[in-house]
N, C-alpha and C. Protein backbone atom coordinates (compact mmCIF):
# COMPACT_ATOMS: atom_id res chain seq x y z
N UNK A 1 -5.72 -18.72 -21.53
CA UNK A 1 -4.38 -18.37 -21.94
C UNK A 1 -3.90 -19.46 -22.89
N UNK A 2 -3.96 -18.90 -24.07
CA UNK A 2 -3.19 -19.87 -25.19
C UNK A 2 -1.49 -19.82 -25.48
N UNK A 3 -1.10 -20.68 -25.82
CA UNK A 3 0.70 -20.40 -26.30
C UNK A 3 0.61 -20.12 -27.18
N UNK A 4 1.25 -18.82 -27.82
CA UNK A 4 1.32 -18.40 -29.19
C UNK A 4 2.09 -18.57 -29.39
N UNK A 5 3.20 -17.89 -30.62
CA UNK A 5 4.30 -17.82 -31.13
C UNK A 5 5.31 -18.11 -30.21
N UNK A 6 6.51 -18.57 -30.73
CA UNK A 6 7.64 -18.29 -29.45
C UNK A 6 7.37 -18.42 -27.99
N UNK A 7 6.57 -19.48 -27.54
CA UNK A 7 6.52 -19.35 -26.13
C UNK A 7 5.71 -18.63 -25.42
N UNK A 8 5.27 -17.31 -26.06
CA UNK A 8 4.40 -16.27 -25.90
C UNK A 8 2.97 -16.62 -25.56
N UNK A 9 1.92 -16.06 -24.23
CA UNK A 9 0.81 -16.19 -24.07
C UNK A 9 0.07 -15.13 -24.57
N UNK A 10 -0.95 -15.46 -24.90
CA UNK A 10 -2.20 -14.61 -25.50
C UNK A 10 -3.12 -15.28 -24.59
N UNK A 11 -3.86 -13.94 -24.35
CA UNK A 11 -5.39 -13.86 -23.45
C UNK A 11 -6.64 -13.89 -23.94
N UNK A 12 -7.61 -14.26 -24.12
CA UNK A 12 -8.98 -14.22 -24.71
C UNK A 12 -9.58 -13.11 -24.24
N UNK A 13 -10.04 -12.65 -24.94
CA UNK A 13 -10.97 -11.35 -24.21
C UNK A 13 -12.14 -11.50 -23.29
N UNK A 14 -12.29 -11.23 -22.00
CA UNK A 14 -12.88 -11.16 -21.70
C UNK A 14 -14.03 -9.90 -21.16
N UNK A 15 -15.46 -9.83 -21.65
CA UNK A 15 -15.69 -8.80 -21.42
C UNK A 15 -17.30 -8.73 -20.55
N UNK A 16 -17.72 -8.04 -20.03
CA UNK A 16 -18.65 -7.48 -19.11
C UNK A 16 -19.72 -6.56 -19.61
N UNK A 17 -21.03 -6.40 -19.64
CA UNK A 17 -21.24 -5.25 -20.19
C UNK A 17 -21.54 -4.40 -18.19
N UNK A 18 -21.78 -3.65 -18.27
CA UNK A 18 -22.67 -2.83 -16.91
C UNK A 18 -23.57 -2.19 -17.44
N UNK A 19 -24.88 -2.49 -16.77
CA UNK A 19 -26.44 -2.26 -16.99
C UNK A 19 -26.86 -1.57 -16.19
N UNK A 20 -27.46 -0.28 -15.84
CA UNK A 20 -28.08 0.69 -14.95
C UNK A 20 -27.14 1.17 -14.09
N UNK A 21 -26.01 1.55 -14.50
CA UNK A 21 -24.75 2.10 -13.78
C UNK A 21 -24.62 0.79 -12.54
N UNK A 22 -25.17 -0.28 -12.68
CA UNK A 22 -24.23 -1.38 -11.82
C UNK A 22 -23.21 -1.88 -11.41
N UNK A 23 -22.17 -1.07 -11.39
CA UNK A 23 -20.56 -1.50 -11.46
C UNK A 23 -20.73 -2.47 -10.46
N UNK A 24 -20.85 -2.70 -9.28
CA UNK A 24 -20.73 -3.92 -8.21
C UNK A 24 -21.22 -4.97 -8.90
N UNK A 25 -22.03 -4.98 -9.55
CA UNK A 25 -23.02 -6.11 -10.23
C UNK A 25 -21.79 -6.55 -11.42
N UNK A 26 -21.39 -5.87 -11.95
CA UNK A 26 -20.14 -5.67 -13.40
C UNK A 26 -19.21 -6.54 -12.91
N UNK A 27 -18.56 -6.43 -11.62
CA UNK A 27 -17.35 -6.05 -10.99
C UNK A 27 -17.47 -7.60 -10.54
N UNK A 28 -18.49 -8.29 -10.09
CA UNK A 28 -18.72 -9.60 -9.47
C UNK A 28 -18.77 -10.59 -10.79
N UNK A 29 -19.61 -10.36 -11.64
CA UNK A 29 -19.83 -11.24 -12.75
C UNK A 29 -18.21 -11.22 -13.38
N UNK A 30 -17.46 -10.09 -13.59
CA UNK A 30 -16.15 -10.25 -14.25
C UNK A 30 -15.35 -11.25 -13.12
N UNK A 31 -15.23 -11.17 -12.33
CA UNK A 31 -14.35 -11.88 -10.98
C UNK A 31 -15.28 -13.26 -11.23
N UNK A 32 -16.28 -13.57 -11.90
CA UNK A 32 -16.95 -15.05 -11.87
C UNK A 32 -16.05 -15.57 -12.94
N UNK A 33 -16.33 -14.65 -14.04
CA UNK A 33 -15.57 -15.44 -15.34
C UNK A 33 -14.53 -15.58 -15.47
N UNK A 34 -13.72 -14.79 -14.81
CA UNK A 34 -11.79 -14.87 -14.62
C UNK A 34 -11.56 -16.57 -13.75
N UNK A 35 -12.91 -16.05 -13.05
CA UNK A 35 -12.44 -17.28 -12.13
C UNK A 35 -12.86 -18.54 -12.82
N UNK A 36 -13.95 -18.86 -13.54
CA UNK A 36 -14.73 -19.69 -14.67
C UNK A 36 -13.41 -20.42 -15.87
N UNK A 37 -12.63 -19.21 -16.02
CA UNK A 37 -11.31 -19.40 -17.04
C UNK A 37 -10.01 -19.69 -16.75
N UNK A 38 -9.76 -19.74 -15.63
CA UNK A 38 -8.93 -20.17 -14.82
C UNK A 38 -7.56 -19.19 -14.54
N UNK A 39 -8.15 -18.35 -14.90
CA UNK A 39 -7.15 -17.23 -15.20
C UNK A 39 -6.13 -16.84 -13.87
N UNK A 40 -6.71 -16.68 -13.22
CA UNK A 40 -6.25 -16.33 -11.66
C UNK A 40 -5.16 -17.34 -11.45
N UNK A 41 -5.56 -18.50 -11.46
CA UNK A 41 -4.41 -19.83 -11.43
C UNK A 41 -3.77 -19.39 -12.24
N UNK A 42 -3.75 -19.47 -13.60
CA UNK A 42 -2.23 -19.81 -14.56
C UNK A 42 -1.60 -18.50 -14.21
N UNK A 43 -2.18 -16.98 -13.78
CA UNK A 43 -0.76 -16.13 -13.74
C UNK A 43 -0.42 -16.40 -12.35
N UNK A 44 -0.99 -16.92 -11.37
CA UNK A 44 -0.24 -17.12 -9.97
C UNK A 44 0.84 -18.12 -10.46
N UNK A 45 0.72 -19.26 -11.07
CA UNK A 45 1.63 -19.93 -11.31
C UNK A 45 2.44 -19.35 -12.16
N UNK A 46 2.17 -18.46 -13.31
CA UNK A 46 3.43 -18.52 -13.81
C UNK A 46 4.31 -17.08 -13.46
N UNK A 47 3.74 -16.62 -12.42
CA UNK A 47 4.19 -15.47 -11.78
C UNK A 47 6.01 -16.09 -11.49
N UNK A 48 6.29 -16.89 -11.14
CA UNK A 48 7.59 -17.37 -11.20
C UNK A 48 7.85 -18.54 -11.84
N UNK A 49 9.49 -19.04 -11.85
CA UNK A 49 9.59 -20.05 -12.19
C UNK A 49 9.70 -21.45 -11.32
N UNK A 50 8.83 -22.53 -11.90
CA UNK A 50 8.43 -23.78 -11.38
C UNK A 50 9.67 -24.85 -11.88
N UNK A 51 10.15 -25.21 -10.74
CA UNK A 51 11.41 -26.72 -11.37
C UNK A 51 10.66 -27.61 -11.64
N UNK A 52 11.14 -28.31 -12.66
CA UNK A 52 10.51 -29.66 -13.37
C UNK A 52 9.96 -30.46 -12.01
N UNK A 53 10.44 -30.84 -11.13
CA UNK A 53 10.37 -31.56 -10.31
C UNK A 53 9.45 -31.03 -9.28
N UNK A 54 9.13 -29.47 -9.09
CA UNK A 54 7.99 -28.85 -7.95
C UNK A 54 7.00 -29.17 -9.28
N UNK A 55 6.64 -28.99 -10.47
CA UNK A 55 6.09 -29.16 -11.57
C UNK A 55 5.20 -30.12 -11.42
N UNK A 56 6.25 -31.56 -11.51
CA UNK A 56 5.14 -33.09 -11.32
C UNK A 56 4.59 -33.27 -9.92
N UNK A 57 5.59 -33.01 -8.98
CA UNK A 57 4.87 -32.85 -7.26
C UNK A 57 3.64 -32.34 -7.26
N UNK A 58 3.31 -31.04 -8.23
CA UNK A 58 2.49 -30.49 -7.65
C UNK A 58 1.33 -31.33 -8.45
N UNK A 59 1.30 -31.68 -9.65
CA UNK A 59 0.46 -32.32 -10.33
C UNK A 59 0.20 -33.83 -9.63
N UNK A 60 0.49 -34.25 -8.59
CA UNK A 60 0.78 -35.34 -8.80
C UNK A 60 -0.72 -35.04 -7.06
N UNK A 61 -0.13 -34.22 -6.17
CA UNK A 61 -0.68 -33.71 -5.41
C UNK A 61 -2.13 -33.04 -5.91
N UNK A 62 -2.19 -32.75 -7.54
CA UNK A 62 -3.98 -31.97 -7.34
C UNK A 62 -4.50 -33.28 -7.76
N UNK A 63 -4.01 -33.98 -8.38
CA UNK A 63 -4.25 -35.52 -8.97
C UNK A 63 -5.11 -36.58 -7.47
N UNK A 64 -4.16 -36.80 -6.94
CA UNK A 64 -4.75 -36.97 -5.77
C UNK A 64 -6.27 -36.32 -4.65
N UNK A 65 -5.37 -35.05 -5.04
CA UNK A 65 -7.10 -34.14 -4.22
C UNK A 65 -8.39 -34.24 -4.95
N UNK A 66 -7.94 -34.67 -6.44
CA UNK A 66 -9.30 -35.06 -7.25
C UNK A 66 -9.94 -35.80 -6.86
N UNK A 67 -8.68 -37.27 -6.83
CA UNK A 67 -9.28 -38.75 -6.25
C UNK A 67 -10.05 -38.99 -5.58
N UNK A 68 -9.53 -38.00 -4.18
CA UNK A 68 -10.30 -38.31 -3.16
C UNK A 68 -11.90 -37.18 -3.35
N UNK A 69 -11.58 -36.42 -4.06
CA UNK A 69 -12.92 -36.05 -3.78
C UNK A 69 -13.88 -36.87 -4.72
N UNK A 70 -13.93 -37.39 -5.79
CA UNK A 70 -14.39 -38.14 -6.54
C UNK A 70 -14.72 -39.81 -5.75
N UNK A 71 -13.84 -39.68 -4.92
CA UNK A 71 -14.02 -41.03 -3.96
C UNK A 71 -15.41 -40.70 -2.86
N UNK A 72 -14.86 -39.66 -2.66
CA UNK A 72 -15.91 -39.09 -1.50
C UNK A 72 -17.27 -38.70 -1.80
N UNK A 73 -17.59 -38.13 -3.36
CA UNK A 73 -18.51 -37.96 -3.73
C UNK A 73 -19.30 -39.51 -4.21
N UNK A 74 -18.58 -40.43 -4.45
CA UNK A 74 -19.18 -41.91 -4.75
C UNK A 74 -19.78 -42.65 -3.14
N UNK A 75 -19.11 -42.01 -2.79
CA UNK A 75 -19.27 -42.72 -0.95
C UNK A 75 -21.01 -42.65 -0.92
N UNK A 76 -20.60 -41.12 -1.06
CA UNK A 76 -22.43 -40.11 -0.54
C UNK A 76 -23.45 -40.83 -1.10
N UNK A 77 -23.11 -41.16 -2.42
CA UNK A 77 -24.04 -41.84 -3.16
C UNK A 77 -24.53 -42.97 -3.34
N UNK A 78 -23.71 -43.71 -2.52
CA UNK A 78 -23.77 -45.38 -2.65
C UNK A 78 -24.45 -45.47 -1.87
């Protein structure tokens, strides 16, 4: 999801082909790449409006869940 004009989002196309009437096969690979693009996140979030202040909380909170997993993954390895 890019910002276009005026505030406005634009979507990238995303597309699928289906091979031997596979729709389940179609249907999984599309649900990979939505999920690959982050798509699912940005309209849950912008499904409403976020206050400046739930805004940095929340950033401040995935910021952290990074840390620690990046901490945790150095642990394993050491």
């Amino acid at each position: 999801m890019q910002v276009g004009r005026k505030g406005r989002y634009s979507l990238k196309e995303i597309t699928v082909r289906v091979q031997d009437n596979d729709l389940e096969k179609a249907m999984r690979i599309l649900k990979k790449k939505i999920q690959n693009d982050g798509l699912f996140k940005r309209l849950k979030l912008k499904k409403s409006y976020e206050k400046p202040s739930e805004y940095r909380r929340r950033k401040q909170r995935e910021a952290l869940r990074r840390q620690r997993i990046a901490a945790a993954r150095r642990k394993r390895y050491n």
